[in-house]
N, C-alpha and C. Protein backbone atom coordinates (compact mmCIF):
# COMPACT_ATOMS: atom_id res chain seq x y z
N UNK A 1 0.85 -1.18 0.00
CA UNK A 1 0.00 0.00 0.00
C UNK A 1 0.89 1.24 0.00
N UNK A 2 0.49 2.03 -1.08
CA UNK A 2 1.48 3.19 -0.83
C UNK A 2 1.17 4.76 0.03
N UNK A 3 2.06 5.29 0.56
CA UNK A 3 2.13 6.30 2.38
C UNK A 3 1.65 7.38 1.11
N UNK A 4 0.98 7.98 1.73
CA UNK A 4 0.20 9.44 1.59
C UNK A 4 1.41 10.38 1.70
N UNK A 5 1.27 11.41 0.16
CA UNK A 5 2.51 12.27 0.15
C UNK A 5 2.52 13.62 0.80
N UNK A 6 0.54 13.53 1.33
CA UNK A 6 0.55 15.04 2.06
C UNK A 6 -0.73 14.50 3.11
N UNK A 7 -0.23 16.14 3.89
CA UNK A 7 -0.77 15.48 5.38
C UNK A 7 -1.49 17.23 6.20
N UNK A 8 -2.40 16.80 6.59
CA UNK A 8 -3.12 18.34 7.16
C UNK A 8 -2.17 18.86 8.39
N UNK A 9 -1.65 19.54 8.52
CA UNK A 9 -0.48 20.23 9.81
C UNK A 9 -1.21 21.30 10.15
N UNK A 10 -0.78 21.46 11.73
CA UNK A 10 -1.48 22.77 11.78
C UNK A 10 -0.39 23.55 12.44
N UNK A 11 -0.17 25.26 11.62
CA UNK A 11 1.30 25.63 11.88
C UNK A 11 0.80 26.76 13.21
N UNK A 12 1.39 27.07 14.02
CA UNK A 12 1.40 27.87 15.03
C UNK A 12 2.12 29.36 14.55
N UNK A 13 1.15 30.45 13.76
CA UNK A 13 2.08 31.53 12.90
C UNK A 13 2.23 32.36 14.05
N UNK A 14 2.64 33.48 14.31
CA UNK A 14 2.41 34.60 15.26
C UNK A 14 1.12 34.63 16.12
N UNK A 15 1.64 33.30 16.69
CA UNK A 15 0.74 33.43 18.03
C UNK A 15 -0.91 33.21 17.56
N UNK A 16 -1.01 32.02 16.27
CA UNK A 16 -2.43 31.91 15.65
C UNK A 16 -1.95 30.72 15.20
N UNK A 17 -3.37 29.76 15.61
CA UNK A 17 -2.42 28.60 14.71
C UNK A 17 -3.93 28.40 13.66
N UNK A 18 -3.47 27.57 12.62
CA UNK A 18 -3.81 28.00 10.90
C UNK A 18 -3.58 26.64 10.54
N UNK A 19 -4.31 25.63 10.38
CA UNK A 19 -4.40 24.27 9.85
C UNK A 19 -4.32 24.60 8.05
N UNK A 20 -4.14 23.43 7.46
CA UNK A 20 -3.78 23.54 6.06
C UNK A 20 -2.89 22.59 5.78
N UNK A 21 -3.76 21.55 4.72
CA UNK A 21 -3.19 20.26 3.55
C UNK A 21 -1.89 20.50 3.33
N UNK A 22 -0.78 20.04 3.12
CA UNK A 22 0.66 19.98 3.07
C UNK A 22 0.96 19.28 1.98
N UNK A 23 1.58 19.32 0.60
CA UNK A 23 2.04 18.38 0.29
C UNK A 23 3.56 17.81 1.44
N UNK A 24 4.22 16.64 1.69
CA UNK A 24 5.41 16.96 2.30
C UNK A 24 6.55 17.37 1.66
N UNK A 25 6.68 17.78 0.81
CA UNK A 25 7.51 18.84 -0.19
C UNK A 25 7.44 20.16 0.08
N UNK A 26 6.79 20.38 1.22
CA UNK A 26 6.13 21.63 0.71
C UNK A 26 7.07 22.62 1.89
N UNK A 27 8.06 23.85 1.33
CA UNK A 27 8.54 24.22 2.33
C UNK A 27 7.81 25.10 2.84
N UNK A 28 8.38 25.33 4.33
CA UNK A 28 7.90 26.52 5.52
C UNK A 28 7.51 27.77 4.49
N UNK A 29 8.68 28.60 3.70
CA UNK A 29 8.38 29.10 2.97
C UNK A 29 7.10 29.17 2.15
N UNK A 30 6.75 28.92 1.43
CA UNK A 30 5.70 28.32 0.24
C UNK A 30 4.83 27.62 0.65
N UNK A 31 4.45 27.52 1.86
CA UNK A 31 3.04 27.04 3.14
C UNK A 31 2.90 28.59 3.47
N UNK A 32 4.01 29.45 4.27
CA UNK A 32 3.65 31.03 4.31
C UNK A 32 2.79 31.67 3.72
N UNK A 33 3.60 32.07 2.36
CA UNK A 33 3.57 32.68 1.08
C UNK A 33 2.35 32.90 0.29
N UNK A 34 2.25 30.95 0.24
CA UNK A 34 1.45 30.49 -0.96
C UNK A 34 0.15 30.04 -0.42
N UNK A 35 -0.05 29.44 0.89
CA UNK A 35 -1.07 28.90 1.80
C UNK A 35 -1.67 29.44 2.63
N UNK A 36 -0.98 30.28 3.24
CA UNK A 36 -1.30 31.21 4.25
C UNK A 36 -0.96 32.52 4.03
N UNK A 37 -1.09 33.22 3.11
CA UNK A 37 -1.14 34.47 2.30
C UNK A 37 -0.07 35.52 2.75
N UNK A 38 1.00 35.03 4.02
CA UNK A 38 2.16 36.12 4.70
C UNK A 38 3.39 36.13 4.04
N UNK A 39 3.05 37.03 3.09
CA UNK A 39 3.73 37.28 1.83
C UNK A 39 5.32 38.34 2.45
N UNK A 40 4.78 38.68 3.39
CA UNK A 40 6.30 39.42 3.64
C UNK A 40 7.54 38.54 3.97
N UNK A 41 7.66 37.59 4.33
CA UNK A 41 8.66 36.60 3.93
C UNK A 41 8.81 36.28 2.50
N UNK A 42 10.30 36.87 2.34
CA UNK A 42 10.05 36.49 0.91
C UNK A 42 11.29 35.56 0.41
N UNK A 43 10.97 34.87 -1.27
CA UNK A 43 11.65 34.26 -1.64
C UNK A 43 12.71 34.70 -2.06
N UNK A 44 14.11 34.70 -1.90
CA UNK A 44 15.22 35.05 -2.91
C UNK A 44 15.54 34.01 -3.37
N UNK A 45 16.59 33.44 -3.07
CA UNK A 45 17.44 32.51 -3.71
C UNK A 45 16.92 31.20 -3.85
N UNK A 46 16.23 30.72 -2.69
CA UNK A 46 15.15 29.21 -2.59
C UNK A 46 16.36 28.48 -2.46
N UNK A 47 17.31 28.81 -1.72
CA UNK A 47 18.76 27.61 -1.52
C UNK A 47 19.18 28.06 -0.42
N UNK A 48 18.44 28.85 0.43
CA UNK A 48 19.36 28.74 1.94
C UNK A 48 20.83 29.97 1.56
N UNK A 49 20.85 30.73 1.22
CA UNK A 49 22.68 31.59 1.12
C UNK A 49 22.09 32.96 1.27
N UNK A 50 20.80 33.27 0.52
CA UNK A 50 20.59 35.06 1.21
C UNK A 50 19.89 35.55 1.91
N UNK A 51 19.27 35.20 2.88
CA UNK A 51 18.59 35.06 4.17
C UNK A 51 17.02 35.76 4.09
N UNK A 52 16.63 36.34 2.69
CA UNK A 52 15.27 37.04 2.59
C UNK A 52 14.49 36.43 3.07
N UNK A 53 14.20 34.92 3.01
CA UNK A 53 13.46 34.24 3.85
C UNK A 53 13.50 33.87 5.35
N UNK A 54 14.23 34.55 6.32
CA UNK A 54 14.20 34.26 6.98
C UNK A 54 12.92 34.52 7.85
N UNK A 55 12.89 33.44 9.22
CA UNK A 55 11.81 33.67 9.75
C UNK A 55 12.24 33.24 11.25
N UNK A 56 11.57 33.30 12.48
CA UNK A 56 11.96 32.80 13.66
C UNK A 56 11.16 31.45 14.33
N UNK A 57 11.83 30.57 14.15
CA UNK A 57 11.32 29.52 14.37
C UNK A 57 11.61 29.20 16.39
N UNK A 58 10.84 29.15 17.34
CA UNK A 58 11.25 29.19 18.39
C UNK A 58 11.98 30.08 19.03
N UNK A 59 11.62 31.32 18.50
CA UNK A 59 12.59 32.32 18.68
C UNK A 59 13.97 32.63 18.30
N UNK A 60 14.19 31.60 17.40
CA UNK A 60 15.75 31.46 16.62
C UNK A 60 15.55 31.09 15.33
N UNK A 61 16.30 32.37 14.42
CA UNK A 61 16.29 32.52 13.16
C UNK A 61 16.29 30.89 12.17
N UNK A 62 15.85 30.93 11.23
CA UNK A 62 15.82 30.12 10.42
C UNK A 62 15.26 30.47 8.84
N UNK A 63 16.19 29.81 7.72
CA UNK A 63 15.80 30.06 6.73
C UNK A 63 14.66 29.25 6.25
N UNK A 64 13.35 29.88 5.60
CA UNK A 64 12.10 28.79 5.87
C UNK A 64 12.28 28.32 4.42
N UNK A 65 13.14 28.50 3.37
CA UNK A 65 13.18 27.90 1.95
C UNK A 65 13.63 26.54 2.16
N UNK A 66 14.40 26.56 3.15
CA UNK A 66 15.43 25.15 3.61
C UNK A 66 14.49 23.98 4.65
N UNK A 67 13.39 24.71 5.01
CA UNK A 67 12.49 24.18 6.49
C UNK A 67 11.36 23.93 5.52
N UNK A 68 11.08 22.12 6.26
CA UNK A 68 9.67 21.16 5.44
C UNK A 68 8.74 22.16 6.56
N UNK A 69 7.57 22.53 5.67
CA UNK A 69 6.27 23.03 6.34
C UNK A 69 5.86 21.69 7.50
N UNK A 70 6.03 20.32 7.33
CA UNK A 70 6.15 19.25 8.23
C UNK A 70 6.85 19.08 8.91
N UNK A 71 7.90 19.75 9.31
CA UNK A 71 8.82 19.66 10.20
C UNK A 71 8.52 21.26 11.01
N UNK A 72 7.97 21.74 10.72
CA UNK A 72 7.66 23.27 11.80
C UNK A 72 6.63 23.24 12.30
N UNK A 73 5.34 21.92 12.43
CA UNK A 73 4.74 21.62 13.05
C UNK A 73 4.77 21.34 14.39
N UNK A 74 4.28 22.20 15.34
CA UNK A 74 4.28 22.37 16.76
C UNK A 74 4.87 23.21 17.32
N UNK A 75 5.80 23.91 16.75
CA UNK A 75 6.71 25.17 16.77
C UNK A 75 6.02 26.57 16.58
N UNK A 76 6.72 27.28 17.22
CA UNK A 76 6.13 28.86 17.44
C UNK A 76 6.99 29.75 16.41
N UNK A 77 6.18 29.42 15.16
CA UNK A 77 6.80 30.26 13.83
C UNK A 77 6.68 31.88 14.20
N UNK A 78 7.69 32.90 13.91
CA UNK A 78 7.26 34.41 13.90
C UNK A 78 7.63 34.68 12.63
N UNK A 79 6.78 35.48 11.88
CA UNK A 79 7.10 36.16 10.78
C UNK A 79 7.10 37.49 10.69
N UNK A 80 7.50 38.06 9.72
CA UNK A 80 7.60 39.87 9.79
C UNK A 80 6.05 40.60 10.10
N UNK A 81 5.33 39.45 9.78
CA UNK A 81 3.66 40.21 9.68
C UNK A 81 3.34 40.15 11.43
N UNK A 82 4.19 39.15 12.22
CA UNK A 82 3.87 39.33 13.63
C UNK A 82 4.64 40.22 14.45
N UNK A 83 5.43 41.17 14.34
CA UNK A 83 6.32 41.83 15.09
C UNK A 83 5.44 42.91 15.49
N UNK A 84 4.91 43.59 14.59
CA UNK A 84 4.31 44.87 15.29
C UNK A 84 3.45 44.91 15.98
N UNK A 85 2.85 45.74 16.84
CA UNK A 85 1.36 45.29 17.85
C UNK A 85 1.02 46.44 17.44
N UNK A 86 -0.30 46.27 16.63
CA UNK A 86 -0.75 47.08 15.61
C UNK A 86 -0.42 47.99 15.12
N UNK A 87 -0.40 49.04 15.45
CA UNK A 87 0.49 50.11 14.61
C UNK A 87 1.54 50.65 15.34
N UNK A 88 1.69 49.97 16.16
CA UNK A 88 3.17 50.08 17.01
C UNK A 88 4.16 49.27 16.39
N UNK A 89 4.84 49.37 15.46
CA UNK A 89 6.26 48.58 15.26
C UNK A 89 7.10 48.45 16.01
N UNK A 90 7.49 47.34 16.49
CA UNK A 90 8.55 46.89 16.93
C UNK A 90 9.80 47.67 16.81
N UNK A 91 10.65 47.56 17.53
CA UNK A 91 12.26 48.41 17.95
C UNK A 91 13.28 48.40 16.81
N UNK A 92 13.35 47.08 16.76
CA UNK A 92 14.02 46.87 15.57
C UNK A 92 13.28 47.00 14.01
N UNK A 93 11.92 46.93 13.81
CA UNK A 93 11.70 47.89 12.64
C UNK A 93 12.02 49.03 12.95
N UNK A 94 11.20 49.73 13.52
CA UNK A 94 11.56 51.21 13.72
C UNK A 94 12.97 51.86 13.45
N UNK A 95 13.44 51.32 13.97
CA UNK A 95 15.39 51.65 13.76
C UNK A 95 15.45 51.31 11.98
N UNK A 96 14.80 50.23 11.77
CA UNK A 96 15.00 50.34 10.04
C UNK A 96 14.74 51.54 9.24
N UNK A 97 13.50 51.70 10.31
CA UNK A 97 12.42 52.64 9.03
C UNK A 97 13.18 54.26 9.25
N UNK A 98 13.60 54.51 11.00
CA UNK A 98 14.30 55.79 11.10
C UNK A 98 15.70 56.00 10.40
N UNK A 99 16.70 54.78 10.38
CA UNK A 99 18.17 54.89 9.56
C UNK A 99 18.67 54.10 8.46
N UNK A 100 17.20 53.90 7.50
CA UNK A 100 17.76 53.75 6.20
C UNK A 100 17.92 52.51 6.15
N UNK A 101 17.51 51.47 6.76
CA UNK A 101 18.14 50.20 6.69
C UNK A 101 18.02 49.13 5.81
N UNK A 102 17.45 49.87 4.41
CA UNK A 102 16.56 49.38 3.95
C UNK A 102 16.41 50.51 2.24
N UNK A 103 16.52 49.71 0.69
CA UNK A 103 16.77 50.48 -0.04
C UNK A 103 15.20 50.14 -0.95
N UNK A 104 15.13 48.74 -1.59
CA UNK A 104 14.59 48.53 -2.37
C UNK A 104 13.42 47.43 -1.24
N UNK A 105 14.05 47.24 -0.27
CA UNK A 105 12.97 46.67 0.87
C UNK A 105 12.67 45.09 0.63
N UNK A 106 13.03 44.60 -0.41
CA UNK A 106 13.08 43.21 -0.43
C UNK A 106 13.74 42.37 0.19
N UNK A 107 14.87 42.63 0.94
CA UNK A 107 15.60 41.84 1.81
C UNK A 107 14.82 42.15 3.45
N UNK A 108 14.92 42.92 3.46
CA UNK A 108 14.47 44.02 4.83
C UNK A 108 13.66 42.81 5.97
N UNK A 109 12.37 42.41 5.03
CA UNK A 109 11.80 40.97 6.28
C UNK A 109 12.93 40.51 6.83
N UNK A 110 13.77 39.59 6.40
CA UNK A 110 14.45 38.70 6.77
C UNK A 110 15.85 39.19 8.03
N UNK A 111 15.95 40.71 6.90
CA UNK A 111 17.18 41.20 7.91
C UNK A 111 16.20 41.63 9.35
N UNK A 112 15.48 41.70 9.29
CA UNK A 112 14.64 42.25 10.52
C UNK A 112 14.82 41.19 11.80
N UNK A 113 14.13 39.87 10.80
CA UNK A 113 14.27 38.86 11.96
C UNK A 113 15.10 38.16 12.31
N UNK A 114 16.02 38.13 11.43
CA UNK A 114 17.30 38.09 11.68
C UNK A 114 18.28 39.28 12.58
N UNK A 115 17.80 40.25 12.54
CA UNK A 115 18.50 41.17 13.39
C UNK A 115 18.04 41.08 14.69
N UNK A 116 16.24 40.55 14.87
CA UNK A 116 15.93 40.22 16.67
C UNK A 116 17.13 38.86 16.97
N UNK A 117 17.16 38.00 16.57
CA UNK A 117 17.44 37.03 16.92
C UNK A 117 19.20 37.10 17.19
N UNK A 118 19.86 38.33 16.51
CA UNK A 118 21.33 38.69 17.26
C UNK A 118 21.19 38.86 18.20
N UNK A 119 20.29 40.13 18.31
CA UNK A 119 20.25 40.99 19.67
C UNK A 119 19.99 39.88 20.60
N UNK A 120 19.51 38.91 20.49
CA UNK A 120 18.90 37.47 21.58
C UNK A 120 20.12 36.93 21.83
N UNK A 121 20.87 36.75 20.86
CA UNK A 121 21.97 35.52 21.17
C UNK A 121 23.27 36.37 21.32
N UNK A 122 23.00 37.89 20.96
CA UNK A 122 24.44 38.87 21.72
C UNK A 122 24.21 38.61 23.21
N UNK A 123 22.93 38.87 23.91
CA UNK A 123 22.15 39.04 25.11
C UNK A 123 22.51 38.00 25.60
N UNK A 124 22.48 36.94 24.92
CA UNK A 124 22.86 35.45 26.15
C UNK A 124 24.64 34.99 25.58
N UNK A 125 25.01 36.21 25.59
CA UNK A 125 26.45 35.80 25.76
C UNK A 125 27.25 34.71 24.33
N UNK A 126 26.48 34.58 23.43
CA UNK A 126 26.73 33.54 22.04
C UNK A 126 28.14 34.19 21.55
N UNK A 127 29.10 33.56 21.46
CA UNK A 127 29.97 34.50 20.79
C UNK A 127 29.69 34.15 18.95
N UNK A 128 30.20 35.40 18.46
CA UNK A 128 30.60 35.21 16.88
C UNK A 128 32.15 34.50 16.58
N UNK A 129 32.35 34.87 15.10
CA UNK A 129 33.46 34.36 14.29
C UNK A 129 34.24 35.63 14.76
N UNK A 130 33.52 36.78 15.07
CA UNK A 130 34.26 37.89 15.27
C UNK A 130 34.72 38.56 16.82
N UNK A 131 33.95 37.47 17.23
CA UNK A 131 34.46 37.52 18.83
C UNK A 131 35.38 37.19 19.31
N UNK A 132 36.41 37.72 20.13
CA UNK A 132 37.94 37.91 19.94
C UNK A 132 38.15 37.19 21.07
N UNK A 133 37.27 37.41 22.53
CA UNK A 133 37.85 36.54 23.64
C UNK A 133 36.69 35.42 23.81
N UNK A 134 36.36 34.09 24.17
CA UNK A 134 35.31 33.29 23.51
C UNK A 134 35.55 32.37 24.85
N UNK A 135 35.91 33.36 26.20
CA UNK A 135 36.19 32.46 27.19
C UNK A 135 35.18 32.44 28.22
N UNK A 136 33.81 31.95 28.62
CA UNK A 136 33.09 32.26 29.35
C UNK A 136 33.08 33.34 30.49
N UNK A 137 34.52 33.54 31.34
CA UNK A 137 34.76 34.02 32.12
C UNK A 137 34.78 35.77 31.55
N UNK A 138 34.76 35.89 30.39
CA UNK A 138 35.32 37.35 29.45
C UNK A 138 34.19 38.03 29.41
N UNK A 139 32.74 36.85 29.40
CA UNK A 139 31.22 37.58 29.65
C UNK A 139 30.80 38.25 28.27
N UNK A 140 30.04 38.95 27.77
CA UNK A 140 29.53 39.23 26.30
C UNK A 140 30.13 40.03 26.02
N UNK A 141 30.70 39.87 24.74
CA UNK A 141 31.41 40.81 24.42
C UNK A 141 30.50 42.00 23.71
N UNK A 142 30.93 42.77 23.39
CA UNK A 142 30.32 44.58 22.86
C UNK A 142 30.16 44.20 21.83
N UNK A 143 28.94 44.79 21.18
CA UNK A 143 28.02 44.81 20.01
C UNK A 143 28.98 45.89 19.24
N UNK A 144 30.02 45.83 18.62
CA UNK A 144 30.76 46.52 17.69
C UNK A 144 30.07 46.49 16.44
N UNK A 145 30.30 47.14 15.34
CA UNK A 145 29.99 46.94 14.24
C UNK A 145 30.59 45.90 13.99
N UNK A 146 31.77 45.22 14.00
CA UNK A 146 32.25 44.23 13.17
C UNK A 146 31.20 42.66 13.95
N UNK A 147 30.84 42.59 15.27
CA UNK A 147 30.35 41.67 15.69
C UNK A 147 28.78 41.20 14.62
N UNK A 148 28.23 42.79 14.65
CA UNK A 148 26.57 42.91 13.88
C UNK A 148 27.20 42.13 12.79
N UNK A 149 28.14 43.18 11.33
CA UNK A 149 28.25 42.40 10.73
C UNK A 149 28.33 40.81 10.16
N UNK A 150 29.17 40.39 11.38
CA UNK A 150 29.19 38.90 11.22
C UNK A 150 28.20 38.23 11.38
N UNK A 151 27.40 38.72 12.71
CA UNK A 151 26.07 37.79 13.11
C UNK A 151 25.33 38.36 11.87
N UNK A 152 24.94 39.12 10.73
CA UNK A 152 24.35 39.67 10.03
C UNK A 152 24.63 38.44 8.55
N UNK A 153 25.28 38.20 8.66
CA UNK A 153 26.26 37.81 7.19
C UNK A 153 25.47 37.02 6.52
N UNK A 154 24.65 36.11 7.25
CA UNK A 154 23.71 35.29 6.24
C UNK A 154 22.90 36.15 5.95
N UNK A 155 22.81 37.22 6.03
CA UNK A 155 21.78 37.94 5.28
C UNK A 155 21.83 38.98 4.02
N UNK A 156 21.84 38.84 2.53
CA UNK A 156 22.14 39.35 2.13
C UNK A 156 21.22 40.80 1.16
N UNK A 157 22.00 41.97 1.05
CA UNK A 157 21.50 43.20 0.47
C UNK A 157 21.50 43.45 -0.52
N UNK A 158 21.11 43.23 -1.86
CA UNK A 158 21.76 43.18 -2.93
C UNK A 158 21.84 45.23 -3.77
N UNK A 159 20.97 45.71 -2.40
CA UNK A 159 21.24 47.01 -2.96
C UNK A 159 22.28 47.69 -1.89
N UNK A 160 22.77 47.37 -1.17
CA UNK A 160 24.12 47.45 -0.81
C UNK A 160 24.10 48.68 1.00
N UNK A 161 22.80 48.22 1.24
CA UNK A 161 22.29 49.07 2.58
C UNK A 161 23.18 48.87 3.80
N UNK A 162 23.94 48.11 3.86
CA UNK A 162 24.75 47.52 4.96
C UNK A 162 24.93 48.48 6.27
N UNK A 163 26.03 49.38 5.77
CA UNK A 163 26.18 50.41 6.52
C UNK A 163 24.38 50.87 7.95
N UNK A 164 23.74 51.31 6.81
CA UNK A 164 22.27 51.40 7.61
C UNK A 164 22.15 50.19 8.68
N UNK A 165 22.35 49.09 7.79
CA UNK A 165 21.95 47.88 8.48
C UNK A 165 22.11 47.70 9.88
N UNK A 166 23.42 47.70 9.85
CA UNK A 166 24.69 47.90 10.97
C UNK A 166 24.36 48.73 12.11
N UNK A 167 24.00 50.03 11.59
CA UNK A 167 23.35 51.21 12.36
C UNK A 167 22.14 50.79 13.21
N UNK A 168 21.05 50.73 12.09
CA UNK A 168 20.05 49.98 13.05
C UNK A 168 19.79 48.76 13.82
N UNK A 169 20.71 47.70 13.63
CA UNK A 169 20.97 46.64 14.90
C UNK A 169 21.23 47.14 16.04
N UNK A 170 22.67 48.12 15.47
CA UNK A 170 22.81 48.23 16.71
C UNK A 170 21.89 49.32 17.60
N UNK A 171 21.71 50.16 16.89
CA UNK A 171 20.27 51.28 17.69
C UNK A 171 19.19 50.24 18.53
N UNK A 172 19.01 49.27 17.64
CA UNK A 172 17.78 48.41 18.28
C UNK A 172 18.06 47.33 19.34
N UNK A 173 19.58 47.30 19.83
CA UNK A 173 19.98 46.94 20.91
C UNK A 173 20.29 47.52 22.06
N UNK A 174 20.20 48.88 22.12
CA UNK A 174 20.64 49.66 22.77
C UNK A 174 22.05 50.23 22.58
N UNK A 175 23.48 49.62 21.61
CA UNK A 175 24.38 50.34 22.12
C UNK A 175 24.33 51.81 21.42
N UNK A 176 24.85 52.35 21.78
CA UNK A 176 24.65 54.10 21.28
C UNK A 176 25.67 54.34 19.94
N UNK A 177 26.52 53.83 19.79
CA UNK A 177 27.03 53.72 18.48
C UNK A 177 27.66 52.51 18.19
N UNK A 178 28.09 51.97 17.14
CA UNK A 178 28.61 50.81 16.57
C UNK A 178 29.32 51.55 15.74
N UNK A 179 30.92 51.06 16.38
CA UNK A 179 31.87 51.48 15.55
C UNK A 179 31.96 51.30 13.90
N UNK A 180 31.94 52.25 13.17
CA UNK A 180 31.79 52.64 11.95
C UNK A 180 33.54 51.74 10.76
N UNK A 181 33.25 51.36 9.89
CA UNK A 181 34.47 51.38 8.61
C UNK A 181 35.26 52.13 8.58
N UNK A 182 36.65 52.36 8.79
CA UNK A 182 37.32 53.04 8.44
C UNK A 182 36.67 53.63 7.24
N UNK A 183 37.26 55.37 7.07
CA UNK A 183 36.62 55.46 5.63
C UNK A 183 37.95 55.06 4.89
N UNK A 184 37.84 54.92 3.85
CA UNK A 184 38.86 54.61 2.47
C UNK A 184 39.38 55.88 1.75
N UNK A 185 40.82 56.19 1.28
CA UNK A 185 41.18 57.11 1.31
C UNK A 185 40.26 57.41 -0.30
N UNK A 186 40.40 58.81 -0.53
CA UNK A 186 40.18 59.51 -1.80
C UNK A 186 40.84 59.00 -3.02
N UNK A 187 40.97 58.05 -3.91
CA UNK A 187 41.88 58.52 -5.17
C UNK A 187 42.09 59.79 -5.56
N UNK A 188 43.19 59.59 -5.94
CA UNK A 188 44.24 60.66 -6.41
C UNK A 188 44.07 62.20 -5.47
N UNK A 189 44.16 61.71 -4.23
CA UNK A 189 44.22 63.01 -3.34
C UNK A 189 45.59 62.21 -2.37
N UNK A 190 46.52 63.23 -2.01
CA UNK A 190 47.66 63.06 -0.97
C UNK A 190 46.65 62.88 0.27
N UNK A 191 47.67 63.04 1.40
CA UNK A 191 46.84 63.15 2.87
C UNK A 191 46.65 64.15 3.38
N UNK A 192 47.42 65.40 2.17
CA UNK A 192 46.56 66.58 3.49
C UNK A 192 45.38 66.84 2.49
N UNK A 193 45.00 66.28 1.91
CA UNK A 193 43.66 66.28 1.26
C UNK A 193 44.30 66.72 -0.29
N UNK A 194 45.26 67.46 -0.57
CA UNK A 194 45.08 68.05 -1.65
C UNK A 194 45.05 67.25 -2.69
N UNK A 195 44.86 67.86 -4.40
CA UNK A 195 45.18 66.68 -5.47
C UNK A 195 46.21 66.33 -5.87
N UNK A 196 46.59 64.92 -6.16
CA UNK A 196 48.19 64.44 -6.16
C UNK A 196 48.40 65.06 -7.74
């Protein structure tokens, strides 16, 4: 006898849960999207590398192109459509919408929820690739720009907002600035500015 290729799940979205036929092919993504009409998760790449899809699965980021809609069953999915409490946006939008974080806005879902879920795992002490002392006793290290960046990295901008990006993580964590890029010198200017 042959196993049934789809199965009724019922997903738990922002704090609503929403039954709906599955094929089991069917990713987290494209159950969202396509099933449940929360279109602000969006598709980029459909391979897991530029993070537009991201979403918070248990309160920890996940790409939903890569996640079976059958396997996020019982789990406390958040998507970009659940952050705000009604026309109150959330901290970390807000910081988007006040410093630019954001060009053509198609990445923007993903960097969003991806940017709560730093601020979560800066907060409980997680170190990065860019975390320099990684010794429990050293305690969390400072939300630098280079730290955002890294915890940021699966997420990609293709209109090149970064800088903003950077800015508003860190605004939406509280630190008061995040050390900035060196700037890059001028072509064809010496150093006391003039032209070579």
């Amino acid at each position: 006898m042959a196993q049934s290729t789809s199965s009724v799940i019922t997903l738990n979205v922002n704090g609503e849960k929403r039954t709906l036929p599955v094929d089991h092919r069917t990713t987290l993504l494209d159950a969202l999207r396509e099933r449940l009409d929360l279109t602000g998760t969006k598709k980029g790449c459909d391979q897991g590398q530029c993070g537009a899809c991201t979403v918070l699965i248990d309160g920890r980021r996940a790409v939903s192109c890569l996640q079976l809609a059958v396997a996020a069953e019982g789990r406390e999915i958040t998507t970009i459509e659940g952050l705000a409490d009604g026309d109150q946006l959330h901290p970390v939008q807000q910081a988007f919408l006040d410093l630019d974080g954001f060009q053509c806005g198609y990445c923007t879902p993903g960097q969003i929820c991806s940017a709560l879920a730093v601020i979560e795992e800066h907060a409980a002490g997680w170190p990065s690739a860019a975390t320099t002392d990684v010794r429990p006793e050293a305690g969390v290290p400072p939300l630098t720009a280079d730290e955002i960046r890294e915890r940021m990295s699966g997420n990609l901008c293709r209109c090149g907002a970064y800088v903003s990006i950077v800015q508003a993580v860190a605004r939406a964590a509280g630190v008061e600035t995040a050390q900035a890029a060196p700037a890059l010198p001028q072509q064809g200017r010496t150093e006391e500015g003039t032209a070579a």
